[in-house]
PDB file of N, CA and C in Angstrom:
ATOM      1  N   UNK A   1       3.785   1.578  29.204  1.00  0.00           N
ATOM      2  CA  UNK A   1       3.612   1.450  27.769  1.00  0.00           C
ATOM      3  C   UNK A   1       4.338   0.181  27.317  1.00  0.00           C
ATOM      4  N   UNK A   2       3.314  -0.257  26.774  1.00  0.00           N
ATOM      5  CA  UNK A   2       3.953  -2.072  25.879  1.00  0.00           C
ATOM      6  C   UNK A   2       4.985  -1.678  25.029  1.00  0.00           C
ATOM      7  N   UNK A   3       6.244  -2.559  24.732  1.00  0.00           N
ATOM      8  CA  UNK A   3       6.482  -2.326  23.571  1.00  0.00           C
ATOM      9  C   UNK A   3       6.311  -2.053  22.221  1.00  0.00           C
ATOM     10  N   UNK A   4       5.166  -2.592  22.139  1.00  0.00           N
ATOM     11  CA  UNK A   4       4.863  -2.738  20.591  1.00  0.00           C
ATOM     12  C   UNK A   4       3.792  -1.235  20.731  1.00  0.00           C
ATOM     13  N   UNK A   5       3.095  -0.755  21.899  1.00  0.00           N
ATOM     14  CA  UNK A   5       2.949   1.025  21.819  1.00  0.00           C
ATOM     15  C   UNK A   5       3.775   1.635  21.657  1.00  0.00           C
ATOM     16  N   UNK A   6       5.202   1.535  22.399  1.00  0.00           N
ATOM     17  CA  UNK A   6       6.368   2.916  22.225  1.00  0.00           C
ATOM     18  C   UNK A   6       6.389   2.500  21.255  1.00  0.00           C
ATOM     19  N   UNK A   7       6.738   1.490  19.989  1.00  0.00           N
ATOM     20  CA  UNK A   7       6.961   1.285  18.604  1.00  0.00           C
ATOM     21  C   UNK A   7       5.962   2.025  17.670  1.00  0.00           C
ATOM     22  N   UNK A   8       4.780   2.166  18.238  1.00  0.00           N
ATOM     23  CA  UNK A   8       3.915   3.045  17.137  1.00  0.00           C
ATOM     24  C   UNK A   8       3.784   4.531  17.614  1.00  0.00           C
ATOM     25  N   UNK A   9       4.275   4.650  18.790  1.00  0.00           N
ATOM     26  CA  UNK A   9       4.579   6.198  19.092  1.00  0.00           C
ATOM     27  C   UNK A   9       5.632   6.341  17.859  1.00  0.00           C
ATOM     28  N   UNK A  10       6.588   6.049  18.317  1.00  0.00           N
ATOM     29  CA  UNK A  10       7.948   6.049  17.789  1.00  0.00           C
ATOM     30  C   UNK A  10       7.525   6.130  16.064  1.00  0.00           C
ATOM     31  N   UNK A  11       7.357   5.019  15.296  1.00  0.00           N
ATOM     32  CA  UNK A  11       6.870   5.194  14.085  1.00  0.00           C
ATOM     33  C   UNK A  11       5.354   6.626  13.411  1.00  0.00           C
ATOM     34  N   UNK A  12       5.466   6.894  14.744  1.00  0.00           N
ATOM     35  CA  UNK A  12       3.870   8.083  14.672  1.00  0.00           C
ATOM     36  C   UNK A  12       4.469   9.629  14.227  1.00  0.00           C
ATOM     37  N   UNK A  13       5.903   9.422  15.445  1.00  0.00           N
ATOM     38  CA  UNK A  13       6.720  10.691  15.219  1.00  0.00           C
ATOM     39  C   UNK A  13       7.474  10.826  14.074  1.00  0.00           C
ATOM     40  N   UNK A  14       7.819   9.574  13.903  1.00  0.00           N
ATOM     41  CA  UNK A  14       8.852   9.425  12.511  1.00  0.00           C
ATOM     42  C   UNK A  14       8.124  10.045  11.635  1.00  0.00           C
ATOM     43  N   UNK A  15       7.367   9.599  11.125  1.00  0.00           N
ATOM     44  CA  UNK A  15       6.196   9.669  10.145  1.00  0.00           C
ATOM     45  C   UNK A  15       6.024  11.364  10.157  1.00  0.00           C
ATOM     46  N   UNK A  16       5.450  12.015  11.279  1.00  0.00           N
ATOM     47  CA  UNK A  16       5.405  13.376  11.157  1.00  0.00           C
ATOM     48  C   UNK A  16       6.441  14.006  11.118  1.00  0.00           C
ATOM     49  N   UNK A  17       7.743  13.763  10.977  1.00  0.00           N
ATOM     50  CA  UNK A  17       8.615  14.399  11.163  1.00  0.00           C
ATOM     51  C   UNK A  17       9.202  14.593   9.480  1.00  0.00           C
ATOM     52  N   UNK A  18       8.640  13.731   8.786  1.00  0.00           N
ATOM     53  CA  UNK A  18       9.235  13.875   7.161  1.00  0.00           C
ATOM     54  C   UNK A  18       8.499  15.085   6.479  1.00  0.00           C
ATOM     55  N   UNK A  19       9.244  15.557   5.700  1.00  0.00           N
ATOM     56  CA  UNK A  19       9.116  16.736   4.582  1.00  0.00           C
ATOM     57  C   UNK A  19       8.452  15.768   3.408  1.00  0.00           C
ATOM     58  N   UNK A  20       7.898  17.052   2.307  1.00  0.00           N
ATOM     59  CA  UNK A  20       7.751  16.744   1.227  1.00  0.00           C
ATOM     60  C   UNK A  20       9.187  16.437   0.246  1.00  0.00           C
ATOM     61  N   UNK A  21      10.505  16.920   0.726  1.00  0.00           N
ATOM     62  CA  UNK A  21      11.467  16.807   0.463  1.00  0.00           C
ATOM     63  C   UNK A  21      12.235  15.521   0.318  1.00  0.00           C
ATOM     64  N   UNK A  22      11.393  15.271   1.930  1.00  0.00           N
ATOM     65  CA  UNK A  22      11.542  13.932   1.819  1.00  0.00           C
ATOM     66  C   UNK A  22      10.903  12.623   1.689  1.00  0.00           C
ATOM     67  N   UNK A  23       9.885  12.939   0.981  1.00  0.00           N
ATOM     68  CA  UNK A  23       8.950  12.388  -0.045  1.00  0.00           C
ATOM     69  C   UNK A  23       9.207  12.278  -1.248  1.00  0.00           C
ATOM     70  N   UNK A  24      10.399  13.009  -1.821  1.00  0.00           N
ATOM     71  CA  UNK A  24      10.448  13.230  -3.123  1.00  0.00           C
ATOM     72  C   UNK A  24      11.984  12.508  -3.663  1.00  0.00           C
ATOM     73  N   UNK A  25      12.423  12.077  -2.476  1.00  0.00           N
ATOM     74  CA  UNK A  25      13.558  11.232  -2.469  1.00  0.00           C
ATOM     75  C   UNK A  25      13.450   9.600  -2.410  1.00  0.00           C
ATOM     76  N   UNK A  26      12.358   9.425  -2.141  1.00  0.00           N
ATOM     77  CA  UNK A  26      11.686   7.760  -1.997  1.00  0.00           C
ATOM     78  C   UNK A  26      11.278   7.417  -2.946  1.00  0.00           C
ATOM     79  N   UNK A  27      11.907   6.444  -3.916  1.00  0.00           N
ATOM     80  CA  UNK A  27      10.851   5.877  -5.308  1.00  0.00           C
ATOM     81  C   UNK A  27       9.581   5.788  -4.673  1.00  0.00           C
ATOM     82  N   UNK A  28       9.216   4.792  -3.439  1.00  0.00           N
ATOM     83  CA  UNK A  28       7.839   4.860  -3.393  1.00  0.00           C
ATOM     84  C   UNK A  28       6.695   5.818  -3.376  1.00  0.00           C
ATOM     85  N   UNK A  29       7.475   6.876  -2.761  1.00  0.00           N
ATOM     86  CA  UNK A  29       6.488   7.862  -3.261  1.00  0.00           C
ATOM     87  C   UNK A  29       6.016   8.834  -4.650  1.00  0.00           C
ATOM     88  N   UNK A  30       6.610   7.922  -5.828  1.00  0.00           N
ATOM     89  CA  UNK A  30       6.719   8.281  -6.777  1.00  0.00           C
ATOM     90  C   UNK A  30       5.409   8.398  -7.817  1.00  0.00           C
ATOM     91  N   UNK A  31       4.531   6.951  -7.660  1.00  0.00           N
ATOM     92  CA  UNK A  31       3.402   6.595  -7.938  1.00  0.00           C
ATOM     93  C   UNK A  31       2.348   7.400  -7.257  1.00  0.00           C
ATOM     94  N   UNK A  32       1.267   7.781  -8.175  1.00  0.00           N
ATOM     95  CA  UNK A  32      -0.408   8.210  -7.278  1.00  0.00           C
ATOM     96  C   UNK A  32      -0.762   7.468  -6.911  1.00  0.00           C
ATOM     97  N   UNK A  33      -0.485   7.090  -5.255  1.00  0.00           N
ATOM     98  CA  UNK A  33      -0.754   6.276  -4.417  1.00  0.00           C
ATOM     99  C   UNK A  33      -2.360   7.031  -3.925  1.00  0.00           C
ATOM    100  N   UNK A  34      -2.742   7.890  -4.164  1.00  0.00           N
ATOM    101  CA  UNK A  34      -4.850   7.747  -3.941  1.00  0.00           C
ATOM    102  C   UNK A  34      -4.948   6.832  -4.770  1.00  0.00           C
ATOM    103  N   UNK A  35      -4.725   7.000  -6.453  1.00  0.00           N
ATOM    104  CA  UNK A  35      -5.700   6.336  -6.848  1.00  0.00           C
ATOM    105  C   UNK A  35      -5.293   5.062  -7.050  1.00  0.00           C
ATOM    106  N   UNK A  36      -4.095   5.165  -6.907  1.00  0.00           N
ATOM    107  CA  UNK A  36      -3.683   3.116  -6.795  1.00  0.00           C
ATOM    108  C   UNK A  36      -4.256   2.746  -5.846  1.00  0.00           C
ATOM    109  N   UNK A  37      -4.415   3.302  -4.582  1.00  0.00           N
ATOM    110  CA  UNK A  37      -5.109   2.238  -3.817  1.00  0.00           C
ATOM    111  C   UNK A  37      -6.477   2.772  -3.760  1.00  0.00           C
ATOM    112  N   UNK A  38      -6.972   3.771  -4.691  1.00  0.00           N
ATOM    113  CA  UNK A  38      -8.996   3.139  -4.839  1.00  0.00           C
ATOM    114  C   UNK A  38      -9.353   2.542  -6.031  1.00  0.00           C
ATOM    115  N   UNK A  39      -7.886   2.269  -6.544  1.00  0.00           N
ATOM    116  CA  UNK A  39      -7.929   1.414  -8.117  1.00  0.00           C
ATOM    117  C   UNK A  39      -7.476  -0.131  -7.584  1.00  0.00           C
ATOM    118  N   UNK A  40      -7.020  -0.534  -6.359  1.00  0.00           N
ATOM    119  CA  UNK A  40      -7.034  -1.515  -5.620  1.00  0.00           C
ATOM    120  C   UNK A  40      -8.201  -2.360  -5.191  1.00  0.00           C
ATOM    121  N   UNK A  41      -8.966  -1.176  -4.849  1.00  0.00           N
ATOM    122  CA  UNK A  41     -10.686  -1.816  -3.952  1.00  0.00           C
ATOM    123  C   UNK A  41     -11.086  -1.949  -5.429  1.00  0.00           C
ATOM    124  N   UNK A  42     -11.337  -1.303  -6.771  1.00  0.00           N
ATOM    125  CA  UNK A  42     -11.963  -1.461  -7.595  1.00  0.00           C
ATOM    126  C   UNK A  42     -11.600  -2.834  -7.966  1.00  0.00           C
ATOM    127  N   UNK A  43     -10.298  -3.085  -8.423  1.00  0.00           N
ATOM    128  CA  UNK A  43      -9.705  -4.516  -8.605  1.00  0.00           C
ATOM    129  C   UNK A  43     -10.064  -5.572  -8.038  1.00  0.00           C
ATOM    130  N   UNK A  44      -9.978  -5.910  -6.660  1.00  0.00           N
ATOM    131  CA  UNK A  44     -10.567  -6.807  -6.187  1.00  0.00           C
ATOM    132  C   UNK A  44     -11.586  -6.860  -5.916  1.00  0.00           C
ATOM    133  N   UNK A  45     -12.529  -5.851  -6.387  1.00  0.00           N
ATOM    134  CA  UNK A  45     -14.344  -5.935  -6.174  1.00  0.00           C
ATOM    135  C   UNK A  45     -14.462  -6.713  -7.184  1.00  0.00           C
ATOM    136  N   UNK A  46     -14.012  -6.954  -8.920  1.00  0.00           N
ATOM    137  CA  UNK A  46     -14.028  -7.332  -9.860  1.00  0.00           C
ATOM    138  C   UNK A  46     -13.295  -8.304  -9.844  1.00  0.00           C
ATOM    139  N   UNK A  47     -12.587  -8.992  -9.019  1.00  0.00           N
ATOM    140  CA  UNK A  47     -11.906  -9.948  -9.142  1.00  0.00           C
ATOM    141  C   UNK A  47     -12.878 -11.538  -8.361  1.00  0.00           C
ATOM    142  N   UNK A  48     -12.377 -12.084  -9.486  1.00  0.00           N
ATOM    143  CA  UNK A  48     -13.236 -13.760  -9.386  1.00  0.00           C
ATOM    144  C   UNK A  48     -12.650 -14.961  -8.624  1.00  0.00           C
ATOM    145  N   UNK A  49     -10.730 -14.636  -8.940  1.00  0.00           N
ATOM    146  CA  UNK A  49     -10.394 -15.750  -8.569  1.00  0.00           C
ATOM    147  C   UNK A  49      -8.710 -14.961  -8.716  1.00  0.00           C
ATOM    148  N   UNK A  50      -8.090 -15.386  -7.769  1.00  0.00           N
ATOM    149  CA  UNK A  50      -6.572 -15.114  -8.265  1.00  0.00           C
ATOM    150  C   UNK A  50      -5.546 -15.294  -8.833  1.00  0.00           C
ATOM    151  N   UNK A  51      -5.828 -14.892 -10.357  1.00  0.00           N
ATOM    152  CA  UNK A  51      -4.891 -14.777 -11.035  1.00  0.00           C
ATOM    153  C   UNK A  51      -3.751 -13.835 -11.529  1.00  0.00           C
ATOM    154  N   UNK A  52      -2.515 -14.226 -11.354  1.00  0.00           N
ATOM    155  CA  UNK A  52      -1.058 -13.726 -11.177  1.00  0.00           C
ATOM    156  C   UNK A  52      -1.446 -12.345 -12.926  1.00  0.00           C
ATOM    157  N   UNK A  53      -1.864 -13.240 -13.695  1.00  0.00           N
ATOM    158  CA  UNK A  53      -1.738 -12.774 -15.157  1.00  0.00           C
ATOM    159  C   UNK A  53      -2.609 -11.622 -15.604  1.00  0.00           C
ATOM    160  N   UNK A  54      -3.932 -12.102 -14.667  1.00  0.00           N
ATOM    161  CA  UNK A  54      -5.330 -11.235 -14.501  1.00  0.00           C
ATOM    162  C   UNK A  54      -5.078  -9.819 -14.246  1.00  0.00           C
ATOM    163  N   UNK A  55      -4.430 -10.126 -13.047  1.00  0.00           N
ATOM    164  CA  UNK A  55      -4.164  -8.837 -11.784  1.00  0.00           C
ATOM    165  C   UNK A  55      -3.216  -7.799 -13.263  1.00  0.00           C
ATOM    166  N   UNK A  56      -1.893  -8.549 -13.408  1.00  0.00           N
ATOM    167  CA  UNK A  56      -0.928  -7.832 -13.907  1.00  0.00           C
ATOM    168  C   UNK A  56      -1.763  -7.230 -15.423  1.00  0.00           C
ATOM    169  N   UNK A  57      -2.586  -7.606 -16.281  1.00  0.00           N
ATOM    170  CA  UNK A  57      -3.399  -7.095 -16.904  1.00  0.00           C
ATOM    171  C   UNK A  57      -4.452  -6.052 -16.848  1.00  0.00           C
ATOM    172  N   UNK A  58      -5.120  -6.012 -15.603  1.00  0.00           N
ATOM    173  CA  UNK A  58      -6.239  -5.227 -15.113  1.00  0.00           C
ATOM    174  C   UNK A  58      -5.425  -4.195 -14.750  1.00  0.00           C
ATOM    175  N   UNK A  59      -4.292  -4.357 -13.950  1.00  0.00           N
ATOM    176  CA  UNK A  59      -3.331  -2.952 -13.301  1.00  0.00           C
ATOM    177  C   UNK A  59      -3.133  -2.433 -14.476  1.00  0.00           C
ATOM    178  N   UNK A  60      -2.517  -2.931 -15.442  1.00  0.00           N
ATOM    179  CA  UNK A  60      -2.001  -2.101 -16.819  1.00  0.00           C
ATOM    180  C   UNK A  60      -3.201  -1.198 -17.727  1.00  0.00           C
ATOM    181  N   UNK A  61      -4.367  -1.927 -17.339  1.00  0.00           N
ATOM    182  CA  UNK A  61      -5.640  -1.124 -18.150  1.00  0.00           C
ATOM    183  C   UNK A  61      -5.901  -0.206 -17.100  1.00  0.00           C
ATOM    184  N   UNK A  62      -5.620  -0.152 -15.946  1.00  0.00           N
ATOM    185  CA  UNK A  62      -6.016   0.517 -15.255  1.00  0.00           C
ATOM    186  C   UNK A  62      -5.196   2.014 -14.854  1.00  0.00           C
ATOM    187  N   UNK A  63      -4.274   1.647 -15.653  1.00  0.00           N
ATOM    188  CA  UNK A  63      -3.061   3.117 -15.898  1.00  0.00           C
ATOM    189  C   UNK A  63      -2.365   3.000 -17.309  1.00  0.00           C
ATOM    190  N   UNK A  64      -3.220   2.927 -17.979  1.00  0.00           N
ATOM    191  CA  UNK A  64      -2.409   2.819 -19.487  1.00  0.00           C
ATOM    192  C   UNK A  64      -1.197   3.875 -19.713  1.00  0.00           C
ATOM    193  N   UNK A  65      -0.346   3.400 -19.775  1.00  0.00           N
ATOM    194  CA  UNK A  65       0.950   4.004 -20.155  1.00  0.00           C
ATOM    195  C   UNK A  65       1.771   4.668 -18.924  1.00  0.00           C
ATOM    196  N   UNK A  66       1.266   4.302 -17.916  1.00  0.00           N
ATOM    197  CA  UNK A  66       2.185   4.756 -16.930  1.00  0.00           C
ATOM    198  C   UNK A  66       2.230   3.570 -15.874  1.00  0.00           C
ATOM    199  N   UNK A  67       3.234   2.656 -16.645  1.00  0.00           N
ATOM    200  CA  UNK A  67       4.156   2.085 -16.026  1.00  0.00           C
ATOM    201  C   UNK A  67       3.954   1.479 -14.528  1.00  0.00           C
ATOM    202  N   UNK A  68       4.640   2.363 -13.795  1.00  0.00           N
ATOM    203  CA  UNK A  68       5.251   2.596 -12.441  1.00  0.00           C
ATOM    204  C   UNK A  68       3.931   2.006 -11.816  1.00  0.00           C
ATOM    205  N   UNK A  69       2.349   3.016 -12.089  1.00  0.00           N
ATOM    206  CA  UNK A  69       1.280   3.389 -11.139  1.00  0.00           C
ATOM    207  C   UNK A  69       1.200   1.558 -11.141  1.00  0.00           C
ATOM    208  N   UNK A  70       0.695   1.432 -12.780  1.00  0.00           N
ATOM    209  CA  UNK A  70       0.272  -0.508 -12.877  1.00  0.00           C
ATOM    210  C   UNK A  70       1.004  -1.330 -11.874  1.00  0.00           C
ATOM    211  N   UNK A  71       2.699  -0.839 -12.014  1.00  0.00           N
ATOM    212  CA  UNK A  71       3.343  -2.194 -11.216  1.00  0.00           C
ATOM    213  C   UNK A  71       2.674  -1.773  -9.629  1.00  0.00           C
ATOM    214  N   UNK A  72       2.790  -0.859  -9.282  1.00  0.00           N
ATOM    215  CA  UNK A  72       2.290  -0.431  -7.733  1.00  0.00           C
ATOM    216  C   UNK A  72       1.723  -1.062  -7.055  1.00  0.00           C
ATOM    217  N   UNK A  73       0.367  -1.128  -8.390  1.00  0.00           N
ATOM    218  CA  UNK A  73      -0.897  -1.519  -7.969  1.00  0.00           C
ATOM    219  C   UNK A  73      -0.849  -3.576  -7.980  1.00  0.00           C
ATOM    220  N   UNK A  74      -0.538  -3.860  -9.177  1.00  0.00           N
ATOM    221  CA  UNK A  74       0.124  -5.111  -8.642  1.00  0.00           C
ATOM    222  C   UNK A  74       0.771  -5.828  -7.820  1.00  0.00           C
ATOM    223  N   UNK A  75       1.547  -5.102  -7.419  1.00  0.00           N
ATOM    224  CA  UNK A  75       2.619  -5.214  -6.067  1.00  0.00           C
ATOM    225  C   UNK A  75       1.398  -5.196  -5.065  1.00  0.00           C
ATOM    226  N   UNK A  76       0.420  -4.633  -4.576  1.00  0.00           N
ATOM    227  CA  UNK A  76      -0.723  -5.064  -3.780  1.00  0.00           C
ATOM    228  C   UNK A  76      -1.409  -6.387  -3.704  1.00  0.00           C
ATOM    229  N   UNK A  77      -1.367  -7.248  -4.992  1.00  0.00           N
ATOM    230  CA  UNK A  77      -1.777  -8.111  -4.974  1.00  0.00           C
ATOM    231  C   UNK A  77      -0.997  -9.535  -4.823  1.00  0.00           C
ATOM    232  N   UNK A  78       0.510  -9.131  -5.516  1.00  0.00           N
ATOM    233  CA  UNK A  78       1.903 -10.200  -6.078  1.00  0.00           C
ATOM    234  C   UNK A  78       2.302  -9.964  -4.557  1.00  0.00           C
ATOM    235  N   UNK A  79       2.430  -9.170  -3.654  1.00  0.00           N
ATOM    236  CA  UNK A  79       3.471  -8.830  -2.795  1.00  0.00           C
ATOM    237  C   UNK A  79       2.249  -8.711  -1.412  1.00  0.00           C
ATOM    238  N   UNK A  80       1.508  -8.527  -0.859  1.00  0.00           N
ATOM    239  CA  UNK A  80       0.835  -7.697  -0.605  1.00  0.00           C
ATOM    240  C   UNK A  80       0.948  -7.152   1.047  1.00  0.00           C
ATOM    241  N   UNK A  81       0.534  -6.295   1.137  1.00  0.00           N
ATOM    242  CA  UNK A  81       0.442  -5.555   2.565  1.00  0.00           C
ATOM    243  C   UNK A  81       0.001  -6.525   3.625  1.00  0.00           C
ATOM    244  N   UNK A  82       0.515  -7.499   4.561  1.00  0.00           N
ATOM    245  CA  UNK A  82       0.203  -8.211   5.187  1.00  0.00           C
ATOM    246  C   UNK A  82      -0.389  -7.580   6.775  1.00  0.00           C
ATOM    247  N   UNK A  83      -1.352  -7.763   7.261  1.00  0.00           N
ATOM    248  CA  UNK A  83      -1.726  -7.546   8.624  1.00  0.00           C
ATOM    249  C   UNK A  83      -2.084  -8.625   9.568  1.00  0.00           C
ATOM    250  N   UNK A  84      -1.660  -9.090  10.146  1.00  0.00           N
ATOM    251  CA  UNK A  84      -2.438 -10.254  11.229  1.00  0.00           C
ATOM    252  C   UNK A  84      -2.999  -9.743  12.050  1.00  0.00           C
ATOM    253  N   UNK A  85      -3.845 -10.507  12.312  1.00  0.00           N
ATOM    254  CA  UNK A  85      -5.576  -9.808  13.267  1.00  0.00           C
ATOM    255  C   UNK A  85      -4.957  -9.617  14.172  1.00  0.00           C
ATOM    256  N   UNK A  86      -5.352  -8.901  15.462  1.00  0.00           N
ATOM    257  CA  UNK A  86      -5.499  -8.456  16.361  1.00  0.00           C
ATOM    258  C   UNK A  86      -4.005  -7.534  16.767  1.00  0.00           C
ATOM    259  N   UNK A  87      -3.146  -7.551  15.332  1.00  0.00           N
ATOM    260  CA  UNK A  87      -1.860  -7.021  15.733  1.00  0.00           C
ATOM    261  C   UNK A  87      -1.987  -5.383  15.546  1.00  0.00           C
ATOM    262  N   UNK A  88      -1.030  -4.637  16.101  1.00  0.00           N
ATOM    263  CA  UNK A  88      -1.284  -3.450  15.635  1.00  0.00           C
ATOM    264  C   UNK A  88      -0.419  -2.938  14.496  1.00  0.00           C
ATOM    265  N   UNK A  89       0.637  -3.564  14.093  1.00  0.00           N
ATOM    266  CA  UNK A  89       1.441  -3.348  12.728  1.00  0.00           C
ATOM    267  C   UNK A  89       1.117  -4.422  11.791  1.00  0.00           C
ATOM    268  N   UNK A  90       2.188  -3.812  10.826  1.00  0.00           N
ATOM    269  CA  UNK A  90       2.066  -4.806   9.419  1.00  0.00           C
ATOM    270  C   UNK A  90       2.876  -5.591   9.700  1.00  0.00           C
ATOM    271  N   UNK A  91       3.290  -6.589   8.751  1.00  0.00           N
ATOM    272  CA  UNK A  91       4.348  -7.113   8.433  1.00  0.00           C
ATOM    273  C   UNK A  91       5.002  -7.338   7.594  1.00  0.00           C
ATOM    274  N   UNK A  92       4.451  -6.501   5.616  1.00  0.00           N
ATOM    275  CA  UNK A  92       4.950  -6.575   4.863  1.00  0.00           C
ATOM    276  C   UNK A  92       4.291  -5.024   4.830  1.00  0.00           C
ATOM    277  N   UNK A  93       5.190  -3.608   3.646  1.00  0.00           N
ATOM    278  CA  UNK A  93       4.245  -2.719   3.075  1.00  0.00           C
ATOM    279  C   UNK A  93       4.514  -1.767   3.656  1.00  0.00           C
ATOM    280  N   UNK A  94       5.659  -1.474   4.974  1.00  0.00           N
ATOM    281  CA  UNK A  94       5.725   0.090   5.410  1.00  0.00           C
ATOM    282  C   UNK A  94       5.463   0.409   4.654  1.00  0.00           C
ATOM    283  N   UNK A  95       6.497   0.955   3.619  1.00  0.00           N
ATOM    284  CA  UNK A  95       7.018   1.848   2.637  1.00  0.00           C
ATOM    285  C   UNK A  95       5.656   2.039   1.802  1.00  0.00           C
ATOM    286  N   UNK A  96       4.985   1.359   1.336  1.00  0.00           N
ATOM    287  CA  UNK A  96       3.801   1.345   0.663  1.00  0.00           C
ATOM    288  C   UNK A  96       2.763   2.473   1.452  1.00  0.00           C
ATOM    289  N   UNK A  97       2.528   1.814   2.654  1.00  0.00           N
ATOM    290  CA  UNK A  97       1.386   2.397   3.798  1.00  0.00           C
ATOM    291  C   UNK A  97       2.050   4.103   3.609  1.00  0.00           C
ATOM    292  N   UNK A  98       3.293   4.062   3.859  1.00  0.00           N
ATOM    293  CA  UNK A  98       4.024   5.591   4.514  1.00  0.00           C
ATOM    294  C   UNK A  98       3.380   6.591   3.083  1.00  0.00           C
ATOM    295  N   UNK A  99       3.636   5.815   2.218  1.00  0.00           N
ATOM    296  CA  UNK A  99       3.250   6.412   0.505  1.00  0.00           C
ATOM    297  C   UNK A  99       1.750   6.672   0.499  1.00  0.00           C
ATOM    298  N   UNK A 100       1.348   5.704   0.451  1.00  0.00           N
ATOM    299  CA  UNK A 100      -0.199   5.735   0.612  1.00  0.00           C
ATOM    300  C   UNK A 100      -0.879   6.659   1.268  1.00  0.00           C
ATOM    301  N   UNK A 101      -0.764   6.833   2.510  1.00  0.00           N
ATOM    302  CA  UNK A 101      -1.178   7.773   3.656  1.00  0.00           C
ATOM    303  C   UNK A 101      -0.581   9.267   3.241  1.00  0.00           C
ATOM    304  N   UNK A 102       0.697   9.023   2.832  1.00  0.00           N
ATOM    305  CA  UNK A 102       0.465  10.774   2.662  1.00  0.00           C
ATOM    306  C   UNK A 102       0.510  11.141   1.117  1.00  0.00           C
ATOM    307  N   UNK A 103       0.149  10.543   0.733  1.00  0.00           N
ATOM    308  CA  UNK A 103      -1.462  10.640  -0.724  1.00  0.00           C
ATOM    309  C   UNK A 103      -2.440  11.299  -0.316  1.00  0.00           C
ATOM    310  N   UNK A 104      -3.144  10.769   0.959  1.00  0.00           N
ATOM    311  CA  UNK A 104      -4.152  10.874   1.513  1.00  0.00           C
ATOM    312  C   UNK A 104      -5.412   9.820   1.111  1.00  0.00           C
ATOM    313  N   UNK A 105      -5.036   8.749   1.006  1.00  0.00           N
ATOM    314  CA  UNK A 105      -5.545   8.037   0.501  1.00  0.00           C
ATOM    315  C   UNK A 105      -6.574   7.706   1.526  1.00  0.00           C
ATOM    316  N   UNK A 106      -7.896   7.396   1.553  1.00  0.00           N
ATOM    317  CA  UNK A 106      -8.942   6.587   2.528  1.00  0.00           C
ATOM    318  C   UNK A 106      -8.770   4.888   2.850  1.00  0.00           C
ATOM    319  N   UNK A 107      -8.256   4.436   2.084  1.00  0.00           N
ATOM    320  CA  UNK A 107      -8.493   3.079   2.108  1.00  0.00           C
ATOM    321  C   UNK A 107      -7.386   2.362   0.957  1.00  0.00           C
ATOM    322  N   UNK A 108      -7.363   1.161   1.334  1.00  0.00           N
ATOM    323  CA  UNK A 108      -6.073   0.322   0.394  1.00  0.00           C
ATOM    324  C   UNK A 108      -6.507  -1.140   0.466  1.00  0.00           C
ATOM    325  N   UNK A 109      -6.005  -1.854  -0.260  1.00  0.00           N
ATOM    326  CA  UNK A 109      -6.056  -3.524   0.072  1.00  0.00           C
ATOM    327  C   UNK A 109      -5.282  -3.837   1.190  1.00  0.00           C
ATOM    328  N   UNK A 110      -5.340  -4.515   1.701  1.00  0.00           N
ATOM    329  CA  UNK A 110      -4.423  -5.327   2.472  1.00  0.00           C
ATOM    330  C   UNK A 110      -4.722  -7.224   2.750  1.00  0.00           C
ATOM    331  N   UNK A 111      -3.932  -7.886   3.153  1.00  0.00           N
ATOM    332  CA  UNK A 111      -4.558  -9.476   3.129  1.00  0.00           C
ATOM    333  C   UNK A 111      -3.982  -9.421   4.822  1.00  0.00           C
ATOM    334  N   UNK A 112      -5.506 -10.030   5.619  1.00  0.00           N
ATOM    335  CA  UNK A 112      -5.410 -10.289   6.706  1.00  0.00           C
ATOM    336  C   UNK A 112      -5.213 -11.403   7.010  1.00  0.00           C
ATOM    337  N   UNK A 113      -4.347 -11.993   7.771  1.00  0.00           N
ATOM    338  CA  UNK A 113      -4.132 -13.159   8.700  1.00  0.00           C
ATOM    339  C   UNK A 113      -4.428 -13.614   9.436  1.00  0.00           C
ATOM    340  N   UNK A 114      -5.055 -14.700   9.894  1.00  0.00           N
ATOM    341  CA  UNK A 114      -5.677 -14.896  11.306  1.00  0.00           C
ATOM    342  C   UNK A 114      -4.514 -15.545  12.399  1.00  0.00           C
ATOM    343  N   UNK A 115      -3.837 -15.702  11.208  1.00  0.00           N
ATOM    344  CA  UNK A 115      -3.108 -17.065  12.675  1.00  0.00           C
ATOM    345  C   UNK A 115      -2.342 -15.899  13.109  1.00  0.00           C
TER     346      UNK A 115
END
């Protein structure tokens, strides 16, 4: 086993080994991470060009009055979940992904890398 397999064993067990308890101790899991990230794919289906001001506007209509969900969902775009091709981890966004996934979310943004 490669390193970078025992690392996603290792992160596989971690992962199953948390409570809702301890879900409820993580700001990140604080936000409705389903629909932030199918309010993500909606965002950038509608998106033309990248703007910093756009994004932070569309997130806010897109959760009026709750705060937290808007910045979330921004933070996808200002910050975002980085993957480089052919790798098998991220490199920005645990904490996001760990949130996300046990939402149960299907799908999220992420910005891929080639190099």
């Amino acid at each position: 086993m490669t390193s970078d397999e025992a690392e996603l064993v290792a992160g596989a067990q971690f992962y199953t080994s948390l409570s809702s308890g301890d879900f409820e101790v993580c700001d990140f899991h604080d936000g409705n991470w389903s629909q932030i990230a199918e309010a993500s794919i909606e965002l950038l289906a509608n998106l033309s060009t990248f703007d910093p001001d756009a994004i932070g506007t569309r997130a806010d209509a897109a959760f009026p009055g709750k705060g937290t969900d808007a910045a979330w969902l921004a933070s996808l775009f200002w910050d975002p979940i980085v993957w480089r091709d052919g790798q098998s981890t991220v490199t920005n966004g645990q904490h996001r992904l760990c949130a996300i996934r046990a939402s149960g979310a299907q799908r999220v943004i992420v910005f891929v890398s080639k190099l």
